[in-house]
C-alpha atoms as a PDB file:
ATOM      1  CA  UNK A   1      70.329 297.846 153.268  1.00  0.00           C
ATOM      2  CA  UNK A   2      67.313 296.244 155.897  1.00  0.00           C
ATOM      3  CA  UNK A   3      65.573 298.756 158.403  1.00  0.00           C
ATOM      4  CA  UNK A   4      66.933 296.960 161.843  1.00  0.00           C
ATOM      5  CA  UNK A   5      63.161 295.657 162.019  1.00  0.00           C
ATOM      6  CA  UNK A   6      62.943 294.425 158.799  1.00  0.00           C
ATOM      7  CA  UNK A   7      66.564 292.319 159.406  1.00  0.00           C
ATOM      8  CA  UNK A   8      65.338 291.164 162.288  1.00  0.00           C
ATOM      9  CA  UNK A   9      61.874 289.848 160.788  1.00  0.00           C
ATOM     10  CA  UNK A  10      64.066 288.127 157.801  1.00  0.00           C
ATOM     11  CA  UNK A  11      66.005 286.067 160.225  1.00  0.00           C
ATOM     12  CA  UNK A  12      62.727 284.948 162.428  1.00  0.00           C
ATOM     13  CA  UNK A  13      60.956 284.226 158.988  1.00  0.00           C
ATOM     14  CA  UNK A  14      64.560 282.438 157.936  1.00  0.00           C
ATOM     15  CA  UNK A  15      64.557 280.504 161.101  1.00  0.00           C
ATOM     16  CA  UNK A  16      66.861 282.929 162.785  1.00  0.00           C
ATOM     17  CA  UNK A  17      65.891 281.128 166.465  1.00  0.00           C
ATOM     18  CA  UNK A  18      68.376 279.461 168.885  1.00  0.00           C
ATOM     19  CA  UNK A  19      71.199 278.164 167.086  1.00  0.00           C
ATOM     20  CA  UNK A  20      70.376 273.921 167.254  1.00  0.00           C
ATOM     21  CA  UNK A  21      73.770 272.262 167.207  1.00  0.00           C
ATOM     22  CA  UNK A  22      75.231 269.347 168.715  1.00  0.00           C
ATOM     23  CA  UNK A  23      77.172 271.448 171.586  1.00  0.00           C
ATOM     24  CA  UNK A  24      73.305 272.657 172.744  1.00  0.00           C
ATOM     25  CA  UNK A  25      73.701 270.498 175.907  1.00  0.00           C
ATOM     26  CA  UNK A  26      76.490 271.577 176.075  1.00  0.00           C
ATOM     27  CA  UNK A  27      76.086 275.365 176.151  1.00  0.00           C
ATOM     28  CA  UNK A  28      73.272 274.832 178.665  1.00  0.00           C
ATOM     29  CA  UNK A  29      75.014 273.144 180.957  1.00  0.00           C
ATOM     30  CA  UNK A  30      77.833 276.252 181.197  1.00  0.00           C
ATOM     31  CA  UNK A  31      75.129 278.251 181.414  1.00  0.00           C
ATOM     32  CA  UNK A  32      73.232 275.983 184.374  1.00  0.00           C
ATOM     33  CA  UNK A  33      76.590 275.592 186.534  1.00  0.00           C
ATOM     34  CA  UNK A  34      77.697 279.039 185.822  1.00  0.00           C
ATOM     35  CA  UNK A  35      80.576 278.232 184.529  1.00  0.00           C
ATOM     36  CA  UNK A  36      80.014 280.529 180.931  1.00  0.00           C
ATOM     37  CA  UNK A  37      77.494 282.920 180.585  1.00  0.00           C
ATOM     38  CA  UNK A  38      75.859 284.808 177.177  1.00  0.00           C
ATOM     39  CA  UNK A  39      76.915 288.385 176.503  1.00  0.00           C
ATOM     40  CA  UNK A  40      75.132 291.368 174.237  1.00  0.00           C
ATOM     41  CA  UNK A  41      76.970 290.127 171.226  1.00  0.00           C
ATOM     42  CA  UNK A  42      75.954 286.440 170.687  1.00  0.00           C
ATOM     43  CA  UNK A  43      78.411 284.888 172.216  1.00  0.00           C
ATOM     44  CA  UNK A  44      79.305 283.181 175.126  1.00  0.00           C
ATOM     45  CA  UNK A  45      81.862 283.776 177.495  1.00  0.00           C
ATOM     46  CA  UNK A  46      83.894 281.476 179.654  1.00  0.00           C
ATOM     47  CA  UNK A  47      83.514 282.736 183.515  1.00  0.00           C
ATOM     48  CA  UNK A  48      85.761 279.840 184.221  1.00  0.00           C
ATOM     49  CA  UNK A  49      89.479 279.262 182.480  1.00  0.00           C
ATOM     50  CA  UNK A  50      87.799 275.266 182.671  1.00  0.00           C
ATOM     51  CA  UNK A  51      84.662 276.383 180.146  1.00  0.00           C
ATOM     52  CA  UNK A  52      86.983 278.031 178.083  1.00  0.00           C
ATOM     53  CA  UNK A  53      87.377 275.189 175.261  1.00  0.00           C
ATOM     54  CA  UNK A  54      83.763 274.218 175.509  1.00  0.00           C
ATOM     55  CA  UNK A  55      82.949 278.425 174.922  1.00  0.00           C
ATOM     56  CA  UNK A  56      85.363 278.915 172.004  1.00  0.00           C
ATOM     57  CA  UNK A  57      84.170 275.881 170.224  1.00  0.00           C
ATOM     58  CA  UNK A  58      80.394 276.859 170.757  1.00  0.00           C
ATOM     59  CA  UNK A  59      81.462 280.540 169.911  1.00  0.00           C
ATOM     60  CA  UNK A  60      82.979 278.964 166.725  1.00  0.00           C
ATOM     61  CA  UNK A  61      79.653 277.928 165.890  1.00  0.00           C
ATOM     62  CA  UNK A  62      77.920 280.725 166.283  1.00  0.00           C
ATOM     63  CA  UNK A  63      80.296 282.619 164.187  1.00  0.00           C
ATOM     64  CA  UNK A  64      79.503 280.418 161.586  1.00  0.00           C
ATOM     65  CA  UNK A  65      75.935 281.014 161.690  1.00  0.00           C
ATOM     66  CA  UNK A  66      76.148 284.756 161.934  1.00  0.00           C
ATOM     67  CA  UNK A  67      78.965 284.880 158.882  1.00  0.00           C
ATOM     68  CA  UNK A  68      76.274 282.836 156.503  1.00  0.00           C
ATOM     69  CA  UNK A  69      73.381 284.945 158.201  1.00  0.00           C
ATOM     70  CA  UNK A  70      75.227 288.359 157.643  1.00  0.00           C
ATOM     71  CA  UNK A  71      76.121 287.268 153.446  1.00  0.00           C
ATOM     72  CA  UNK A  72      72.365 286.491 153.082  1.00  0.00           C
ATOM     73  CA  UNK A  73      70.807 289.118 154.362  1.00  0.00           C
ATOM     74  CA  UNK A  74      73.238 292.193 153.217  1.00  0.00           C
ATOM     75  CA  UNK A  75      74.383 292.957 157.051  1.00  0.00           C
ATOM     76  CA  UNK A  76      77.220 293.502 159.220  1.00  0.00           C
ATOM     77  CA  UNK A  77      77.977 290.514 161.368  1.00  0.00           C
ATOM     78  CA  UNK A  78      77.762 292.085 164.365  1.00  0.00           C
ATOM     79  CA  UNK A  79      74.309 293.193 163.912  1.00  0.00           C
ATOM     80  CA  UNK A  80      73.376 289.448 163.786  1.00  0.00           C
ATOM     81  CA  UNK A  81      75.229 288.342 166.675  1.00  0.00           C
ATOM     82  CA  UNK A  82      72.981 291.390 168.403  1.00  0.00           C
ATOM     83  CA  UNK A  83      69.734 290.163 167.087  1.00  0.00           C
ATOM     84  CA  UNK A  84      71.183 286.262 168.122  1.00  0.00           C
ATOM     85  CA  UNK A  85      71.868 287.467 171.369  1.00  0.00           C
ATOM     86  CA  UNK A  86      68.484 288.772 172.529  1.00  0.00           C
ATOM     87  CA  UNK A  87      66.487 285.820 171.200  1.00  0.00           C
ATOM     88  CA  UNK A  88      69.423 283.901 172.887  1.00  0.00           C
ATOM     89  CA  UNK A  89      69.419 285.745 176.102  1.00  0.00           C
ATOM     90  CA  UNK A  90      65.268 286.132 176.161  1.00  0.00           C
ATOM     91  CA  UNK A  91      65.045 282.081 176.010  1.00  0.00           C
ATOM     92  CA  UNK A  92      68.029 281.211 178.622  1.00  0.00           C
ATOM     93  CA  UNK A  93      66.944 279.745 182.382  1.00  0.00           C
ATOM     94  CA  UNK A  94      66.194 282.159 185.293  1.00  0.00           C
ATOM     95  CA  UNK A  95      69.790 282.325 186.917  1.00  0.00           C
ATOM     96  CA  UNK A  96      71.908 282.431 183.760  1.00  0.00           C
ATOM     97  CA  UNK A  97      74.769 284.861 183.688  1.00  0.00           C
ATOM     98  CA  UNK A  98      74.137 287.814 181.104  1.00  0.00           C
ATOM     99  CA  UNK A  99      77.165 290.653 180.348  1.00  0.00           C
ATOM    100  CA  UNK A 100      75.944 294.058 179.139  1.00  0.00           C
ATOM    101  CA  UNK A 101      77.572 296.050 176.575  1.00  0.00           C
ATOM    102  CA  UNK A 102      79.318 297.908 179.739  1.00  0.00           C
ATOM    103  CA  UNK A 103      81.455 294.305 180.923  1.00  0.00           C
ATOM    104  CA  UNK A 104      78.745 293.974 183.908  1.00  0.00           C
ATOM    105  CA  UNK A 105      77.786 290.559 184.783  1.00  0.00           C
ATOM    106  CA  UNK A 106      74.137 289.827 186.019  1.00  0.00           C
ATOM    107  CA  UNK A 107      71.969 286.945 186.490  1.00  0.00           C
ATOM    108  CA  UNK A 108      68.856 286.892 184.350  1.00  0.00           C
END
């Protein structure tokens, strides 16, 4: 099993940035009208019922990502969605919505 830094220097050596997909515009726009916001885990979540498709479909995504990541590298998929999440949340916009581990919502 990877030392937490070691996983985490795998996945920025594997490419382990920002997920790229086609629902990036996407995803930043929820983020820019406040409509969905990015929480400790990796994943989004809809602060509007009218994000919610647009969230669970980006959130299906990511799970993707983190499934394949989490095989290769011999670690538990939360742990990548964790290590997702703060290169996620340290590259969002000024203003974005962020929910801690405790279900508080704050703007970056």
């Amino acid at each position: 099993m990877l030392s937490r830094r070691r996983f985490v220097l795998a996945l920025s050596a594997m490419g382990g940035g920002m997920i790229r997909t086609a629902r990036a515009q996407s995803a930043d726009a929820l983020r820019a009208s406040g409509d969905a916001g990015e929480r400790f885990d990796g994943y989004m979540e809809a602060r509007k019922p009218s994000a919610a498709s647009a969230v669970d479909a980006i959130n299906a995504q990511r799970r993707k990502v983190y499934e394949d990541r989490a095989k290769q590298q011999n670690a538990p998929v939360e742990e990548v969605g964790r290590v997702y999440a703060q290169q996620i949340i340290g590259k969002v916009s000024s203003g974005t919505w962020i929910k801690s581990e405790a279900g508080d919502w704050s703007q970056k």
